[in-house]
Structure formats: C-alpha cells, structure tokens
N, C-alpha and C. Protein backbone atom coordinates (compact mmCIF):
# COMPACT_ATOMS: atom_id res chain seq x y z
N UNK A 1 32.81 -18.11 13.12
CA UNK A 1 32.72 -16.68 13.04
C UNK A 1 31.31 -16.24 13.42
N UNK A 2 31.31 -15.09 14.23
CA UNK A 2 30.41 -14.53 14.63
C UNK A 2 29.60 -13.07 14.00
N UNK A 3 28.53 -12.98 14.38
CA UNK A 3 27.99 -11.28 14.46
C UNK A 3 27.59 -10.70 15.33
N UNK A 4 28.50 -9.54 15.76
CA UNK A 4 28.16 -8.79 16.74
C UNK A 4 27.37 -7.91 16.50
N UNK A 5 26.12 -7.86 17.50
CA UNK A 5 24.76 -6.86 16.77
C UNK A 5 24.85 -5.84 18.28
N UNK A 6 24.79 -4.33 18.10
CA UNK A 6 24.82 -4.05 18.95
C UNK A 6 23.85 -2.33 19.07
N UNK A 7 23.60 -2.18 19.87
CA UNK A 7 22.64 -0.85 20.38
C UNK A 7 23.34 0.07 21.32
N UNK A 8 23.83 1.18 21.05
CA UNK A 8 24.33 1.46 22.24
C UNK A 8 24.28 3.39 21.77
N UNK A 9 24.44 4.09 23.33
CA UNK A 9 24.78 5.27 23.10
C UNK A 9 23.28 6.02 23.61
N UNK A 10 22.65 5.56 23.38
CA UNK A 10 21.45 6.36 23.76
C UNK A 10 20.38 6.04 24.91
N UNK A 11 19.55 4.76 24.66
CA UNK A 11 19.31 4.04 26.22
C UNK A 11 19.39 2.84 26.15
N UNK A 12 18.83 1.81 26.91
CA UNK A 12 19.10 0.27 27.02
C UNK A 12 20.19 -0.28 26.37
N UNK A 13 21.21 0.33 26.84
CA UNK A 13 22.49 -0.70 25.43
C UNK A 13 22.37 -2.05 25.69
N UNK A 14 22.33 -2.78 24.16
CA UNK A 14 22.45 -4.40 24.56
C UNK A 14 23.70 -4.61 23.27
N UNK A 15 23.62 -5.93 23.50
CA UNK A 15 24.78 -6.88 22.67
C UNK A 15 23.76 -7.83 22.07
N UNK A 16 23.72 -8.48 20.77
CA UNK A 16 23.60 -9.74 20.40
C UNK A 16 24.76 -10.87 19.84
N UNK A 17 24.77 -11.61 20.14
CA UNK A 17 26.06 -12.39 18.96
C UNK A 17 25.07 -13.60 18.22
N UNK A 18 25.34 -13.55 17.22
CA UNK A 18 24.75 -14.43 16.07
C UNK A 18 26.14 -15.47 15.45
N UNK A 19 25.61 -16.56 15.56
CA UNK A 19 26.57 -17.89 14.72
C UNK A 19 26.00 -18.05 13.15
N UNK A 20 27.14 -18.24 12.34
CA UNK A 20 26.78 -17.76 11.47
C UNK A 20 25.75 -19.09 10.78
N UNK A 21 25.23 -20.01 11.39
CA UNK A 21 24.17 -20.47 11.08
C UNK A 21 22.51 -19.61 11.29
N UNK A 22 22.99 -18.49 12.23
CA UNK A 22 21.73 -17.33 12.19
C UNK A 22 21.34 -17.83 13.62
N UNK A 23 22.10 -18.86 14.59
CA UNK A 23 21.56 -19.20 15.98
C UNK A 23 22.41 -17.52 16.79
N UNK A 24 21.08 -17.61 17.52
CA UNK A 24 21.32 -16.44 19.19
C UNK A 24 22.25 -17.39 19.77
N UNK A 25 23.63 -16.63 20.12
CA UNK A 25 24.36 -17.51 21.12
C UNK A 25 24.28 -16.54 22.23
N UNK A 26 24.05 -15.48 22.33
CA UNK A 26 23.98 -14.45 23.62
C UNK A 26 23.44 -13.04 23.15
N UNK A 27 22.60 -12.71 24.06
CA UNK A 27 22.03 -11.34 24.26
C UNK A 27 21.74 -11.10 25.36
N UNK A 28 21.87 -9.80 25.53
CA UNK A 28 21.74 -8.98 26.97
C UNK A 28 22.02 -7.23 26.97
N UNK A 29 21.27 -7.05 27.82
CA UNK A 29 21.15 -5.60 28.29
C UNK A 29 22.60 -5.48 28.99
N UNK A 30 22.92 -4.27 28.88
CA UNK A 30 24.65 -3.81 29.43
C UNK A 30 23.81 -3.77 30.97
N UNK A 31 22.44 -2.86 31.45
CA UNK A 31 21.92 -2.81 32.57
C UNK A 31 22.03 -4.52 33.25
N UNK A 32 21.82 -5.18 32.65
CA UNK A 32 22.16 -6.45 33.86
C UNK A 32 23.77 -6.68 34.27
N UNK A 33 24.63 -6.07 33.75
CA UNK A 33 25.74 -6.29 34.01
C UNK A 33 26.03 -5.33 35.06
N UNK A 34 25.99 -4.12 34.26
CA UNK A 34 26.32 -2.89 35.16
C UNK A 34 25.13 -2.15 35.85
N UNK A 35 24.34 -3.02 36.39
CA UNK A 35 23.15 -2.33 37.46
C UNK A 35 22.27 -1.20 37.66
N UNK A 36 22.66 -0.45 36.39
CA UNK A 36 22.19 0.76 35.91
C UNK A 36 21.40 0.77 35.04
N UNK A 37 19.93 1.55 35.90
CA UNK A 37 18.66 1.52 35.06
C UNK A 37 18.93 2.26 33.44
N UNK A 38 18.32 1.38 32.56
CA UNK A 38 18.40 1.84 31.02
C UNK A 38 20.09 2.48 30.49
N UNK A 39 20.73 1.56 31.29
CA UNK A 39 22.15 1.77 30.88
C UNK A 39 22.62 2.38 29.24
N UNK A 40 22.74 3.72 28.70
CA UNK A 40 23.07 4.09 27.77
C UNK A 40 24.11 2.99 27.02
N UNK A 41 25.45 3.16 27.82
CA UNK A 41 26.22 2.65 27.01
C UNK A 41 27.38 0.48 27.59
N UNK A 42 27.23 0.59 26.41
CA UNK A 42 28.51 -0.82 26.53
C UNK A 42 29.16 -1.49 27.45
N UNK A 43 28.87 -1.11 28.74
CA UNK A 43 29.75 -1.35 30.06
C UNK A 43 30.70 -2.34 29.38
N UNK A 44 31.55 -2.51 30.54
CA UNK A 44 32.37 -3.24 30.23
C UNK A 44 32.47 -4.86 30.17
N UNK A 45 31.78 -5.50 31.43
CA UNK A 45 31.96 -6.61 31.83
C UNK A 45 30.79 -7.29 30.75
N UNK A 46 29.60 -6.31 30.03
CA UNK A 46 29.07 -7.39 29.01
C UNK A 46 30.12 -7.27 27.55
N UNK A 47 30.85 -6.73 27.57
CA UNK A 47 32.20 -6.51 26.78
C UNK A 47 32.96 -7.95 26.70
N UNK A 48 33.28 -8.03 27.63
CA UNK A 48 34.30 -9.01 28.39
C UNK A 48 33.47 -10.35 28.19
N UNK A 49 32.45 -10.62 28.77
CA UNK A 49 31.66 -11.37 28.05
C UNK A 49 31.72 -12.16 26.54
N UNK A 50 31.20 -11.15 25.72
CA UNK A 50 31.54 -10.81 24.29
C UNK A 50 32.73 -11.58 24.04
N UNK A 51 33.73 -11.03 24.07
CA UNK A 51 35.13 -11.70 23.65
C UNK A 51 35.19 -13.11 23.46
N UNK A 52 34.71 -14.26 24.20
CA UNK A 52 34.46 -15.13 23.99
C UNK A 52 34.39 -15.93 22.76
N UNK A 53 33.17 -14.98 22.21
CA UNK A 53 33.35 -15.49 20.56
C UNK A 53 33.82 -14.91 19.32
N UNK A 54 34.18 -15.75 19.05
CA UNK A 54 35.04 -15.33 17.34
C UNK A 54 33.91 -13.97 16.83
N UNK A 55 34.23 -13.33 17.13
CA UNK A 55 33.15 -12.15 16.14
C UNK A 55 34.06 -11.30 14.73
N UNK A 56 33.34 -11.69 14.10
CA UNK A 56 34.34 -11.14 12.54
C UNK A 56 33.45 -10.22 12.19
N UNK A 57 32.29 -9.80 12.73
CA UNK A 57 31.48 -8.35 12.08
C UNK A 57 30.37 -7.92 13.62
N UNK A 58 30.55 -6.88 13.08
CA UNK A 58 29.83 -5.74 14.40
C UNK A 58 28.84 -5.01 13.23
N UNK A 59 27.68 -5.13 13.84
CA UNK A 59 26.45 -4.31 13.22
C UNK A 59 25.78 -3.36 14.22
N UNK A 60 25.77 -2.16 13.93
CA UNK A 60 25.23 -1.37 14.65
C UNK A 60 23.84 -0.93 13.91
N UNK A 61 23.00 -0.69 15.06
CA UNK A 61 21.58 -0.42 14.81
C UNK A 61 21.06 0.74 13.68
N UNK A 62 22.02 1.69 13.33
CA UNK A 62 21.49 2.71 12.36
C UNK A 62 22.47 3.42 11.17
N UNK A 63 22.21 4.09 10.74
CA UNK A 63 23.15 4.44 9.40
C UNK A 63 23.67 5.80 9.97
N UNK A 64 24.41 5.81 10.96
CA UNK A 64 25.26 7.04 11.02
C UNK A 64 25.51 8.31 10.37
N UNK A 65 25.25 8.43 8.76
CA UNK A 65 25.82 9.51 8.42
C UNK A 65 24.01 10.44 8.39
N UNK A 66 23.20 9.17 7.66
CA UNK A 66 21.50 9.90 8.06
C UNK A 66 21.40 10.25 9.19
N UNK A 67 21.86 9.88 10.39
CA UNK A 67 21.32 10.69 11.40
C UNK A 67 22.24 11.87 11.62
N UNK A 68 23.43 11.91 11.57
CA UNK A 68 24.39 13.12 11.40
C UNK A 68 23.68 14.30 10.55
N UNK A 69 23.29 13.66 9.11
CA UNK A 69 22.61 14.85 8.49
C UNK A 69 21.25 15.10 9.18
N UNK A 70 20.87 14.20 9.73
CA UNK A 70 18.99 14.72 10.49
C UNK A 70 19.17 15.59 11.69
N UNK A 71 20.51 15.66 12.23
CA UNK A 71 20.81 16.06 13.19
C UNK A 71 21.54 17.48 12.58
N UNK A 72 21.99 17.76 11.70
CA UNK A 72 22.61 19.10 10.65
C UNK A 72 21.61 19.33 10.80
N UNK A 73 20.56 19.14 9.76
CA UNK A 73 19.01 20.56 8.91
C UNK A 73 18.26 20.17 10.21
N UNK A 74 18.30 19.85 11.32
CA UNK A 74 17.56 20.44 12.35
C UNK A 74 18.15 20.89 13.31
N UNK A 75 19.98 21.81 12.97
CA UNK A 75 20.13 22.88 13.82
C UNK A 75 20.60 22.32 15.27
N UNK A 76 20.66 21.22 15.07
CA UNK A 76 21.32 20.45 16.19
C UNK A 76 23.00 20.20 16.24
N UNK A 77 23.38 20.67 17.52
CA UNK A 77 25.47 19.78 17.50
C UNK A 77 25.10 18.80 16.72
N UNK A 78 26.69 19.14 16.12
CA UNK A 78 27.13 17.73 15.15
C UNK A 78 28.05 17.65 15.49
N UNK A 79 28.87 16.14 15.81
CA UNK A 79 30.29 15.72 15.89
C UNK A 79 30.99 16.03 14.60
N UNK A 80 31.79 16.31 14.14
CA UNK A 80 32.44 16.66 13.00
C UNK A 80 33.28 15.03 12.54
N UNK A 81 33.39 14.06 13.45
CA UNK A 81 33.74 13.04 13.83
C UNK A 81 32.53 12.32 12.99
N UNK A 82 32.72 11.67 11.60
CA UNK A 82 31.50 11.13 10.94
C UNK A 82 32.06 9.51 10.89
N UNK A 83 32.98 8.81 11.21
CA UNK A 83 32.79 7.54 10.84
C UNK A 83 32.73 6.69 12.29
N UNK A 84 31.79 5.58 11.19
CA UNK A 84 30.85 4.67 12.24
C UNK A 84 32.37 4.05 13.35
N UNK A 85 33.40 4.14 13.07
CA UNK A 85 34.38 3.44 14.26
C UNK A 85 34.92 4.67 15.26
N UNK A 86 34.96 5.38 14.93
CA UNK A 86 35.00 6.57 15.66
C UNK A 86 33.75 7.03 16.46
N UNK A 87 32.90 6.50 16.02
CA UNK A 87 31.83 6.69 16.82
C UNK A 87 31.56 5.69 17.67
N UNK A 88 31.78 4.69 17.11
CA UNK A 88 31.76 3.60 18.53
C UNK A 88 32.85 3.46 19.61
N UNK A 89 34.19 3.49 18.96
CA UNK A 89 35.31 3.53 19.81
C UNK A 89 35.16 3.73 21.65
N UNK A 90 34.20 4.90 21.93
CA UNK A 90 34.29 5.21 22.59
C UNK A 90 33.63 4.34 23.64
N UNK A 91 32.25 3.58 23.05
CA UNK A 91 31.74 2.48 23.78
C UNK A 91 32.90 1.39 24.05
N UNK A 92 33.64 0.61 23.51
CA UNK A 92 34.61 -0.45 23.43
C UNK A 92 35.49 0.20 24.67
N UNK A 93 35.89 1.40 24.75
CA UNK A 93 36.96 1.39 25.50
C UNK A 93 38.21 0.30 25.32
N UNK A 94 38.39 0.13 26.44
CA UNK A 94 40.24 -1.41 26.80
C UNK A 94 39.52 -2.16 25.59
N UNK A 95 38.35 -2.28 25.21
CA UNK A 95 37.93 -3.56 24.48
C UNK A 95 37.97 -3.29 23.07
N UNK A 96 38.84 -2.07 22.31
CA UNK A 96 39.22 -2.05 21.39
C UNK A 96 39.43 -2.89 19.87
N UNK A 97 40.23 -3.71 20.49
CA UNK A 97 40.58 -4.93 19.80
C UNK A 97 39.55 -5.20 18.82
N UNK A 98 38.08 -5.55 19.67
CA UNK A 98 37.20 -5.81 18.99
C UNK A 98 36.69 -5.31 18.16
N UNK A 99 36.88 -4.00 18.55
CA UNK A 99 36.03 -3.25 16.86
C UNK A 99 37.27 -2.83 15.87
N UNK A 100 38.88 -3.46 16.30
CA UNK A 100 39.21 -2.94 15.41
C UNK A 100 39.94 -4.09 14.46
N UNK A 101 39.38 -5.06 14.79
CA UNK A 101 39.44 -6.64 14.08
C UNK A 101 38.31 -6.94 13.28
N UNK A 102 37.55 -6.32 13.44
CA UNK A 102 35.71 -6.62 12.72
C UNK A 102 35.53 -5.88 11.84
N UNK A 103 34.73 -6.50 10.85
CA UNK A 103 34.34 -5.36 9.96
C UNK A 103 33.41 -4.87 10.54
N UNK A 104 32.28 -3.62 10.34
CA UNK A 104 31.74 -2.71 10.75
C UNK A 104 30.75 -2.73 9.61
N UNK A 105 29.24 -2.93 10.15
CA UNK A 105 28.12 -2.64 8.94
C UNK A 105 27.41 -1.98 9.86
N UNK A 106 26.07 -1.04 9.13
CA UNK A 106 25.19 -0.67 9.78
C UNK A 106 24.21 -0.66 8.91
N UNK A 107 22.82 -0.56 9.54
CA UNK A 107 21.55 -0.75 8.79
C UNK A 107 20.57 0.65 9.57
N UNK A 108 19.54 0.44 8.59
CA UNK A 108 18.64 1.66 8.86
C UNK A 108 17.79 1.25 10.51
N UNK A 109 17.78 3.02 11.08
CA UNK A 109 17.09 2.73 12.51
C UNK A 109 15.68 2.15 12.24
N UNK A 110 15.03 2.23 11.35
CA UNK A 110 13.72 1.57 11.42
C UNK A 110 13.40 0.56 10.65
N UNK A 111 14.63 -0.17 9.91
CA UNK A 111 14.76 -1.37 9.62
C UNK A 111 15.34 -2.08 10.45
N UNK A 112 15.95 -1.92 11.30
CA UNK A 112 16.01 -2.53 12.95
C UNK A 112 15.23 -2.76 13.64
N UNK A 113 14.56 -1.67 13.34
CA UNK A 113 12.94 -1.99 14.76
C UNK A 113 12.21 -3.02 14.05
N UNK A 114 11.92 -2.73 12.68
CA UNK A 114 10.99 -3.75 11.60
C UNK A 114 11.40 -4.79 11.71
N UNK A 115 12.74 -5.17 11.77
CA UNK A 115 13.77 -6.63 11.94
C UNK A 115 13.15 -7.28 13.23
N UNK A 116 13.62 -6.50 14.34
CA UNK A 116 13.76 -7.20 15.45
C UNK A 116 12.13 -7.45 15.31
N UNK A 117 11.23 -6.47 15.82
CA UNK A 117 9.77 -6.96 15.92
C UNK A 117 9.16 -8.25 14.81
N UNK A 118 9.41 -8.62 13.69
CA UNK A 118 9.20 -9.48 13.04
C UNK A 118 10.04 -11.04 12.88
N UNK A 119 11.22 -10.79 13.68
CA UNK A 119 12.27 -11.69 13.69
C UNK A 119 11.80 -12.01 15.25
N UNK A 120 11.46 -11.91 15.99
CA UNK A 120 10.80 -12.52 17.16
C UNK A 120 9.73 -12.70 17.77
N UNK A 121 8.52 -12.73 16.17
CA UNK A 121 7.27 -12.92 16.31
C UNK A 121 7.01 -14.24 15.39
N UNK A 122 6.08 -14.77 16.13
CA UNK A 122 5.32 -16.14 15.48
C UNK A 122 5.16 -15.53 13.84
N UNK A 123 5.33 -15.48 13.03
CA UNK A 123 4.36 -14.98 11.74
C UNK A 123 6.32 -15.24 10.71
N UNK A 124 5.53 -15.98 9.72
CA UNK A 124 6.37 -16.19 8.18
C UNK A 124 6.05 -14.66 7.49
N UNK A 125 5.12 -14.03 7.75
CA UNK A 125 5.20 -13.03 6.51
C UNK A 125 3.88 -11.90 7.41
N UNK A 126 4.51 -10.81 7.42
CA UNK A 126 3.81 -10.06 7.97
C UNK A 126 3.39 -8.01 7.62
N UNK A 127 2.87 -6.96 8.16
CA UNK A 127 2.92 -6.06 8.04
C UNK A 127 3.74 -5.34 9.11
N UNK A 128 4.86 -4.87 9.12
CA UNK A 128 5.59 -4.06 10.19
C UNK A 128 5.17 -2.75 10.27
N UNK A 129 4.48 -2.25 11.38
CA UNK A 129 4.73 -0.45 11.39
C UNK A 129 5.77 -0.18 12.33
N UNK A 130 6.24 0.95 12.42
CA UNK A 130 7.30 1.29 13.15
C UNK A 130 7.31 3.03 13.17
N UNK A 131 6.89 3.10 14.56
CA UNK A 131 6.60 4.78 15.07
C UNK A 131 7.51 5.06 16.04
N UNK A 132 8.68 5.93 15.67
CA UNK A 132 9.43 5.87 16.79
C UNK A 132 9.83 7.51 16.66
N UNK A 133 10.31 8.33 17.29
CA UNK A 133 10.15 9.41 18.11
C UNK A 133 11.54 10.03 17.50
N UNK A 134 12.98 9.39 17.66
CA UNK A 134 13.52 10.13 16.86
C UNK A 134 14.97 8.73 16.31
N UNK A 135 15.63 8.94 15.53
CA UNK A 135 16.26 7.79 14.72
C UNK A 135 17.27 8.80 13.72
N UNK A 136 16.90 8.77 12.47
CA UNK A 136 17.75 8.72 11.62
C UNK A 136 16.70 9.85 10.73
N UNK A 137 16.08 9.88 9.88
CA UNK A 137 14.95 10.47 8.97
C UNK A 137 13.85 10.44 9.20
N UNK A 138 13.27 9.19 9.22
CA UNK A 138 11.73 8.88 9.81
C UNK A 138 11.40 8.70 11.04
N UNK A 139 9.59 9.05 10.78
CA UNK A 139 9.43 8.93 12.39
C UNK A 139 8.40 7.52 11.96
N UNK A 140 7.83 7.53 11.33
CA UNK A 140 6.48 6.23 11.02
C UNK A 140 7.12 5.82 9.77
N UNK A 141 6.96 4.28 9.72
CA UNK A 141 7.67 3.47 8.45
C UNK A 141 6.95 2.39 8.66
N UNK A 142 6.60 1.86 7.21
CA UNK A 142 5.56 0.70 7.15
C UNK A 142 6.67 -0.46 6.34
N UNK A 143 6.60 -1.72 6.66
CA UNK A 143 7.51 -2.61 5.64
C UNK A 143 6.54 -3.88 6.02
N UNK A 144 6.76 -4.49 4.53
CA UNK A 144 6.59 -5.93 4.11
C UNK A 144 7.45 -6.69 4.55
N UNK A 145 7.29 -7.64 5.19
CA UNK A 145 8.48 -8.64 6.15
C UNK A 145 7.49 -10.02 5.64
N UNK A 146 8.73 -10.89 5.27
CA UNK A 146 8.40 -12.51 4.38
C UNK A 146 9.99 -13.08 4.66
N UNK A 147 10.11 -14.55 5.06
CA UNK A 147 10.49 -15.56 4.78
C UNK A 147 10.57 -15.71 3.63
N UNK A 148 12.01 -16.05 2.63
CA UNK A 148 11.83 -16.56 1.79
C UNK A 148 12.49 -17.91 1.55
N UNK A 149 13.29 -18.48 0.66
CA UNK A 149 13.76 -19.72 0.70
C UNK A 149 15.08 -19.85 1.35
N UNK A 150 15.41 -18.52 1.42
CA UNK A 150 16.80 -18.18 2.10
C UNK A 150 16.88 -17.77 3.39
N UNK A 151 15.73 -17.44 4.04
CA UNK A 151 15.26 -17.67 5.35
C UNK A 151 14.77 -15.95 5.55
C-alpha cells in the first residue's frame, strides 16, 4: 500500500507516491508529462502513471475548508462545493477510480512547505520559516522540525 501525495490546482502540479516503509517510489511535475510550463493541474498521462501502485491514501497539500474560509472574510468567490473529493474530482478526471478507492487526508499549506523543505535537507533537527504569499491563513510560519525515534 501506497501514499499518494499530491499538489495540484494552482501551479506546478506534481504527484508523489510513498511505500509505506516512507521510500519515494515516484515523483514528478504533471509539466514533464504534459509539456506545459508550470502546469496547474493533474494531466493525465502522470495519472496513468500513478495507477501502477497500490495507493490506499491521497494527501493533498492543504486543509481545504481554511482556505475556503480565508477565501469567505476576504470577499473572494467561494465554491459552495466544500469537500476535499469534490474538489479534487475534477483533477482525476477518467482517473476517478483513484480518488474514489483512497482515503483522502489533508494537512496544513505551511506545514507542507515546513515538511517538504526539512524532509529534503541534510539536518536531523532544524528551524523552518515559511513565507509564502497566499495558502490557507498564514503568510510567515516558523516550526521546530526533529527526528525522533519514530523517524
């Protein structure tokens, strides 16, 4: 069984799949598939790809309903459409199946950025900042990132 980690909808969509020993078995930008600079969304053929492995959970990069509300009190369209499979659906397209066999988690947009930047840097235990422009609630977020015995 797998984890499908995925980014999509806004720019660079990628895929990760994780074995559940925590090994990278594949990642990639949807733009190398489908030839399109900073490819927003999921193309298909890194879809197709995908299928390959047993994936029993799909993680998407942010907490959906915080950015729905950050996107309310600042007067911005809102989809009235609030759950995280309905919101992806539309990336999957024919490739359905997949998100509707998986469970579905999501984590905070700037505990993603804190993740990835510390999860692919030399360092057991470090200081994360994370300044990003627009997400979910925050724009600057500071976190403590450590290894512990559980990895």
């Amino acid at each position: 069984m797998s984890i499908l980690g995925i980014s999509c909808g806004f720019h660079d969509a990628g895929v990760t799949v994780i074995d559940n020993t925590g090994v990278v078995q594949f990642a990639s930008h949807s733009e190398r598939f489908s030839k399109k600079k900073h490819d927003p969304d999921l193309c298909p053929e890194i879809l197709r790809y995908v299928r390959q492995y047993d994936i029993d959970t799909i993680a998407y990069y942010e907490n959906h309903w915080l950015k729905k509300y950050r996107q309310l009190i600042a007067g911005q369209p809102v989809d009235r459409n609030f759950s995280l499979k309905s919101t992806l659906a539309p990336q999957f397209g024919r490739h359905h199946q997949l998100l509707r066999d998986s469970k579905l988690v999501s984590f905070g947009h700037h505990k993603s950025h804190a993740a990835a930047g510390f999860q692919t840097s030399p360092y057991d235990d470090a200081t994360v900042v994370v300044i990003d422009a627009i997400g979910e609630l925050d724009t600057i977020s500071i976190w403590t990132a450590k290894y512990d015995k559980k990895g």
